[in-house]
Protein backbone atom coordinates (compact mmCIF):
# COMPACT_ATOMS: atom_id res chain seq x y z
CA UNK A 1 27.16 57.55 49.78
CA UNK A 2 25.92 58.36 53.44
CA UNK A 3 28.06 57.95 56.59
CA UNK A 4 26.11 56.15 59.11
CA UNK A 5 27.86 57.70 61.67
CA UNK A 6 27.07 61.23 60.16
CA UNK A 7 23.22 60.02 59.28
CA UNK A 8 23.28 59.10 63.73
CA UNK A 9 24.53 62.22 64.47
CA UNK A 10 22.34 64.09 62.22
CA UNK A 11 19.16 62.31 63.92
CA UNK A 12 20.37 63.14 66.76
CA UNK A 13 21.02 66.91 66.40
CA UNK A 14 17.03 66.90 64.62
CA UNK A 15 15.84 65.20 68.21
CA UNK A 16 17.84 67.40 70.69
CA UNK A 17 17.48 70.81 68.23
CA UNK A 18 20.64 71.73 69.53
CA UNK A 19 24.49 70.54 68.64
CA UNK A 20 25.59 70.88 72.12
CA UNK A 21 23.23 68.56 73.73
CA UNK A 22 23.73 65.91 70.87
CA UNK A 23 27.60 65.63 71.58
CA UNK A 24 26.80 64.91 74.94
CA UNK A 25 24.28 62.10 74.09
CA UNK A 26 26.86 61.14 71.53
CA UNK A 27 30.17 61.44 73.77
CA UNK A 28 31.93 63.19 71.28
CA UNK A 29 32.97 67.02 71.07
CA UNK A 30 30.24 69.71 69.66
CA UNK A 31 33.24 70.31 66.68
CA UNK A 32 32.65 66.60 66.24
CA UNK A 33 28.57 66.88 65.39
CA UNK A 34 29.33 70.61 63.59
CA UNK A 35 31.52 68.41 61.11
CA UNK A 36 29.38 65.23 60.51
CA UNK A 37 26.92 67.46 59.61
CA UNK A 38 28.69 69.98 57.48
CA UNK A 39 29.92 66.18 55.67
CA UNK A 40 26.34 65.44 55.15
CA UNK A 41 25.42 68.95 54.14
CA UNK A 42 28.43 68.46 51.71
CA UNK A 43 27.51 64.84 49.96
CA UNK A 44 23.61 65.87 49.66
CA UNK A 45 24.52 69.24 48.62
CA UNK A 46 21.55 70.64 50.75
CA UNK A 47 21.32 72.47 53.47
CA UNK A 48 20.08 70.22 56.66
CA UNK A 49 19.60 72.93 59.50
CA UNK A 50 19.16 76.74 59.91
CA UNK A 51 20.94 77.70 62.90
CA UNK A 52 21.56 80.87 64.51
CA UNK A 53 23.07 81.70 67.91
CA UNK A 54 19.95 80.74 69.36
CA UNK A 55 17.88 78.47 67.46
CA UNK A 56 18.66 75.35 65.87
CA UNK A 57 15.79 74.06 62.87
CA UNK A 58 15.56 71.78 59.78
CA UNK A 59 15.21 72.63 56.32
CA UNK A 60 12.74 70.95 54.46
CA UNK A 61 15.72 69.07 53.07
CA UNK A 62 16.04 68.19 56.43
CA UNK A 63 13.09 66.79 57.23
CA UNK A 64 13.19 64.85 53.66
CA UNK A 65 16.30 62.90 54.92
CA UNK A 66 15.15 62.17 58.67
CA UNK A 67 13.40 58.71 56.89
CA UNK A 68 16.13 57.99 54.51
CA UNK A 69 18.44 58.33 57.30
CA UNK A 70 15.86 56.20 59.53
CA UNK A 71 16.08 53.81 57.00
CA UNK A 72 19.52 53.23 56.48
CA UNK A 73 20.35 52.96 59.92
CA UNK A 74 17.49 50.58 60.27
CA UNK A 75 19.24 48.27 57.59
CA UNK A 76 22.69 48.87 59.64
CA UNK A 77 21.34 47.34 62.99
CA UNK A 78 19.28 44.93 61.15
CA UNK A 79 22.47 43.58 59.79
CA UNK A 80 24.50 44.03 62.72
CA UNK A 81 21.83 42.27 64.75
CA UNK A 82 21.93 39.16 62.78
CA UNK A 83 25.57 38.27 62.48
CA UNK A 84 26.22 39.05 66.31
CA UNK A 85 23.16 36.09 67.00
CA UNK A 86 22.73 37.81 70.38
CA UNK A 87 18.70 36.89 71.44
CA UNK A 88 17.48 38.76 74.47
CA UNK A 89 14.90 36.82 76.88
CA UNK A 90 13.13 38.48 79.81
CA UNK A 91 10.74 40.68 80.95
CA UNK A 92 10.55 44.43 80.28
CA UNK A 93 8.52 46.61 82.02
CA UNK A 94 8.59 49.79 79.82
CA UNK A 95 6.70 53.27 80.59
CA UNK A 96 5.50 56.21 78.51
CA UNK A 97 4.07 59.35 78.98
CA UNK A 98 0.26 59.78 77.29
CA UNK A 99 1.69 62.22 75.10
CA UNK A 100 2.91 59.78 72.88
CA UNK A 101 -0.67 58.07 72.47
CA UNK A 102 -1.20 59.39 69.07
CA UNK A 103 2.78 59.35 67.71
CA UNK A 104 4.43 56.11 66.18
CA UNK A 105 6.29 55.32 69.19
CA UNK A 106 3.97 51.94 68.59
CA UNK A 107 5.96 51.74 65.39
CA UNK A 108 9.45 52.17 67.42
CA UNK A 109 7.82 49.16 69.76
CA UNK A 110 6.38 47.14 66.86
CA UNK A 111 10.44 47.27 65.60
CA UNK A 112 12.01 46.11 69.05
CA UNK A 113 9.11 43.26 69.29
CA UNK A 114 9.91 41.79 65.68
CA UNK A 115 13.96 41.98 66.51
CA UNK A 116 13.19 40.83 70.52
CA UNK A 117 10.38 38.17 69.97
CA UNK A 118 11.53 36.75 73.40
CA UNK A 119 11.28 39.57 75.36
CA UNK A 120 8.32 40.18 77.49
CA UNK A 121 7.33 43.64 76.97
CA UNK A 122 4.90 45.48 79.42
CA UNK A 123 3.56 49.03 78.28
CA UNK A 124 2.50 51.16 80.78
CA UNK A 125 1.07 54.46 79.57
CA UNK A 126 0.89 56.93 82.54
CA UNK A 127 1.37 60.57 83.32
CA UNK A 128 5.22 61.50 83.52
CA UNK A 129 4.96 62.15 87.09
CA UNK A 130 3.47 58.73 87.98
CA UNK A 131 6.06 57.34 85.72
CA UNK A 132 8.73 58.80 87.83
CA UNK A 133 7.56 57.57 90.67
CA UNK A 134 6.61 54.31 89.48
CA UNK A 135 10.48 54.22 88.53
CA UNK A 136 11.48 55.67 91.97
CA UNK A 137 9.93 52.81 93.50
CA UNK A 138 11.65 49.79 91.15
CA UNK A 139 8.50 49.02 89.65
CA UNK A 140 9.20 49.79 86.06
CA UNK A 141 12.59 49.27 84.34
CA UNK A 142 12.51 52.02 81.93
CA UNK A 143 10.66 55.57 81.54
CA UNK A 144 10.13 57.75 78.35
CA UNK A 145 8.48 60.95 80.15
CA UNK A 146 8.28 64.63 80.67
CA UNK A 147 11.42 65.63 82.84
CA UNK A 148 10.26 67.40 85.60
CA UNK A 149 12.08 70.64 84.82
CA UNK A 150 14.57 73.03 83.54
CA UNK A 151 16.57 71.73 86.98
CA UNK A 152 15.97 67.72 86.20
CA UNK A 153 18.94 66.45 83.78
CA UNK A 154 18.73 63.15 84.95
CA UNK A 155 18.25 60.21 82.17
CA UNK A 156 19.06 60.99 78.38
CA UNK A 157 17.64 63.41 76.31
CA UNK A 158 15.20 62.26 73.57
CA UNK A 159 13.71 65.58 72.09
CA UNK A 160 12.82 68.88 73.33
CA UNK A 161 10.16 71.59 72.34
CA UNK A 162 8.06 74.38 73.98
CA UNK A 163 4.97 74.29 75.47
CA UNK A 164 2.09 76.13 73.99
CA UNK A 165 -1.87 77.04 75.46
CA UNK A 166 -4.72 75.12 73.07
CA UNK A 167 -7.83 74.91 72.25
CA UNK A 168 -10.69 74.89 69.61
CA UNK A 169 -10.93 77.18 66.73
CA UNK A 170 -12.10 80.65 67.89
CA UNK A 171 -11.74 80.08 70.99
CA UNK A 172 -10.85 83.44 72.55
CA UNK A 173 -9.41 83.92 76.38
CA UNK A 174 -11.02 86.89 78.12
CA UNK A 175 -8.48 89.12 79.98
CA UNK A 176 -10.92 89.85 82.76
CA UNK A 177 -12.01 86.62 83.53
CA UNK A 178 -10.11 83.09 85.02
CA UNK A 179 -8.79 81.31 82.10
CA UNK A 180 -10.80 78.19 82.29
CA UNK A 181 -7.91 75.06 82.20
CA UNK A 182 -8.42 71.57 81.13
CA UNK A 183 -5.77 69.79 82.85
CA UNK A 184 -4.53 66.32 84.27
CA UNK A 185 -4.47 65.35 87.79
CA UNK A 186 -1.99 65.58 90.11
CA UNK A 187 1.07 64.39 89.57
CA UNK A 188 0.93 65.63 86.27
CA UNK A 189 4.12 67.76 84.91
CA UNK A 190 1.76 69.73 82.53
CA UNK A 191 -0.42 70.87 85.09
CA UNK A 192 2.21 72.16 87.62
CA UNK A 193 3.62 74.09 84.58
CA UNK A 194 -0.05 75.91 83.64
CA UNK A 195 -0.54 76.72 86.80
CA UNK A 196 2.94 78.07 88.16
CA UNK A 197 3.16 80.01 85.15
CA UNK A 198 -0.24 81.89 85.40
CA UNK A 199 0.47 81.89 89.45
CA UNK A 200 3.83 83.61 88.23
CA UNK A 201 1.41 86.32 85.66
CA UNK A 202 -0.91 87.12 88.43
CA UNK A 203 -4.13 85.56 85.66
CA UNK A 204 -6.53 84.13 87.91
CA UNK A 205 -8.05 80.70 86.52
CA UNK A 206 -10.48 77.58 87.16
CA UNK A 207 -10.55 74.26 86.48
CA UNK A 208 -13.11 73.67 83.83
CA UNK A 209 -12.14 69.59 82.95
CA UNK A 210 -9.26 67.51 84.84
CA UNK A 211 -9.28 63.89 83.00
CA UNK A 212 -6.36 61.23 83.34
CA UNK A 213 -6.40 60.19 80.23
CA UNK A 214 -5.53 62.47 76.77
CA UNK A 215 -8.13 61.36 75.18
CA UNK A 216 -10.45 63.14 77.52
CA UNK A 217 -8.80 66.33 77.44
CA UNK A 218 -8.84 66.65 73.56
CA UNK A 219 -12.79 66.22 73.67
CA UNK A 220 -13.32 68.91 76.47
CA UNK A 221 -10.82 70.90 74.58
CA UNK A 222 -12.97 70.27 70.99
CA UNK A 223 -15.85 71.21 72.80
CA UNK A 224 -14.35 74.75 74.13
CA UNK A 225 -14.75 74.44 77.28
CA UNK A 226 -11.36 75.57 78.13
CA UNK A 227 -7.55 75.50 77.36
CA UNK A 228 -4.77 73.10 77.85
CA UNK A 229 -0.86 73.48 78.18
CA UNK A 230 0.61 70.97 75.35
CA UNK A 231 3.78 70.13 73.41
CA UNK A 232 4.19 72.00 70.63
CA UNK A 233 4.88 69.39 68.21
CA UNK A 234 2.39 66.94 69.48
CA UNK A 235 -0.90 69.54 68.84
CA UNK A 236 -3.97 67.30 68.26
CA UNK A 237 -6.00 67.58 65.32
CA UNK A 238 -8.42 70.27 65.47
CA UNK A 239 -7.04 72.15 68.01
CA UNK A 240 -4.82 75.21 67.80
CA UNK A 241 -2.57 77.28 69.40
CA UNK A 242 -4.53 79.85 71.55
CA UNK A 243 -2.57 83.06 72.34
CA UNK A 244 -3.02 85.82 74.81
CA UNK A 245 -1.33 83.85 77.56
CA UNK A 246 1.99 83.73 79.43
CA UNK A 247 4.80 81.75 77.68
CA UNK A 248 4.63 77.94 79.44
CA UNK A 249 8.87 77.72 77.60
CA UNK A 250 10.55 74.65 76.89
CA UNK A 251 10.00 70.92 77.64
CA UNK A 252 11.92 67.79 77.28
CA UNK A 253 11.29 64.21 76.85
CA UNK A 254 14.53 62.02 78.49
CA UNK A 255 15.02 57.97 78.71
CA UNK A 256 15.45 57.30 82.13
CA UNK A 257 16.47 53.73 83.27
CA UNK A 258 15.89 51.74 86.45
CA UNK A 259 18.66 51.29 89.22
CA UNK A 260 19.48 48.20 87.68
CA UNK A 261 19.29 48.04 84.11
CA UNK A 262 19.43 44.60 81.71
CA UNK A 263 20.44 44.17 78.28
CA UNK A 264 17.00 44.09 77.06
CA UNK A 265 16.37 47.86 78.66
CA UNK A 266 19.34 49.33 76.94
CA UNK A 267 18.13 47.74 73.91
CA UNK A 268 15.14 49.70 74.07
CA UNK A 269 16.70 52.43 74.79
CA UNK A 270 18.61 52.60 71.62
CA UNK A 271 15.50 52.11 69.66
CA UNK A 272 13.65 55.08 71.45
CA UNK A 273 16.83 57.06 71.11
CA UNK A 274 17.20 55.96 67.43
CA UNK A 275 13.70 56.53 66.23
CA UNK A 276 13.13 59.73 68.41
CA UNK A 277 12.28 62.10 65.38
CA UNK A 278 8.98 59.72 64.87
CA UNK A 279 7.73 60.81 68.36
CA UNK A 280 7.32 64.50 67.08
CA UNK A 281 5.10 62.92 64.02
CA UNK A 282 1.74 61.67 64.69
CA UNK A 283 0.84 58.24 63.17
């Protein structure tokens, strides 16, 4: 009943949030994605996106399909993976940004592990600017991080959102005062953002918490000692959006691969680029 090649293209359009940026991951024409998608729109008889000139967003009928879509494409590569008998051996050295701590990328891993059992993966989980340069210097083989911004088109796009200010409940931001910022070290992408964008305001601020790992920034956060600049998609529980602050705009997650990569990399890859929609969903 469902193309797969209309279900891939829809996944990909619900990653990128745009039809333009999913015919160039797709190498196809934009008219191309506009009419896999009208197809699909057509043999559901639902409406998958609302789309303006600006915006691109699912319907809830949208979001219902991303796992039966998921799903059958699952079955598809299953299937395809078995008759083709190709087994991958060697080592992987795979990194990810901390914001995916809390999503199911362990669930897109989990996958690749069951259908590569002889494939050494290492997981490094670092901030995206020591993943980039860990990746500069040869020493990882593929990267699933924060580009570095609206300039930096290099690897392939995975999903994109905005970036939004944080904190507890009630938390309120006083206009006269620094806005107190719990933050990552140095190299991290989120950090340079906060602070060119207040820079950019003229708000003065201080550094009430810097922590390398997430996990340390939620429980400063929790405990209000401050706000934090964080994917939009990827809020933690009990925090919320925080307003009364400059606009941090939009962020995206890209693939980037080593300068040499292997079979087992771009096999990855494809998994992370398949499964992308689970990285906006916590686990």
């Amino acid at each position: 009943m469902y193309d797969p090649v209309q279900l891939r293209t829809f996944l990909t359009v619900a990653q990128t949030l745009s039809f333009t940026q999913a015919a160039g991951r797709l190498g196809v024409r934009q008219s191309t994605v506009s009419q896999h998608v009208r197809r699909l729109e057509e043999a559901t008889g639902r409406p998958l996106f609302v789309r303006d000139t600006h915006s691109v967003d699912l319907t809830e009928d949208g979001e219902a399909l991303l796992g039966f879509a998921r799903t059958i494409l699952e079955a598809h590569e299953r299937a395809a993976a078995f008759f083709t008998g190709t087994r991958l051996r060697g080592r992987l050295r795979f990194g990810a940004s901390e914001d995916f701590v809390l999503t199911r990328l362990p669930e897109i891993l989990e996958g690749f592990r069951h259908e590569h059992p002889e494939v050494d993966l290492e997981l490094s989980v670092e901030l995206s600017g020591t993943l980039h340069e860990r990746l500069d210097a040869g020493r990882l083989d593929l990267v699933l991080a924060k580009r570095r911004g609206p300039g930096d088109v290099r690897g392939r796009l995975v999903w994109r959102d905005r970036m939004v200010w944080i904190g507890a409940e009630g938390l309120r931001v006083d206009p006269e005062r620094p806005v107190p910022l719990i933050v990552f070290p140095p190299p991290g992408i989120t950090r340079a953002r906060a602070l060119e964008v207040l820079e950019r305001d003229g708000r003065a601020w201080r550094i009430a918490c810097t922590s390398g790992s997430l996990s340390g920034l939620i429980a400063a956060a929790r405990a209000g000692l401050g706000v934090m600049a964080h994917t939009r998609g990827l809020i933690p529980p009990g925090l919320v959006r925080v307003g009364g602050l400059p606009e941090l705009g939009p962020v995206e997650f890209a693939l980037l691969q080593g300068r040499r990569p292997t079979p087992a990399s771009e096999a990855l890859a494809a998994a992370v680029l398949a499964g992308g929609d689970r990285l906006s969903r916590r686990a």
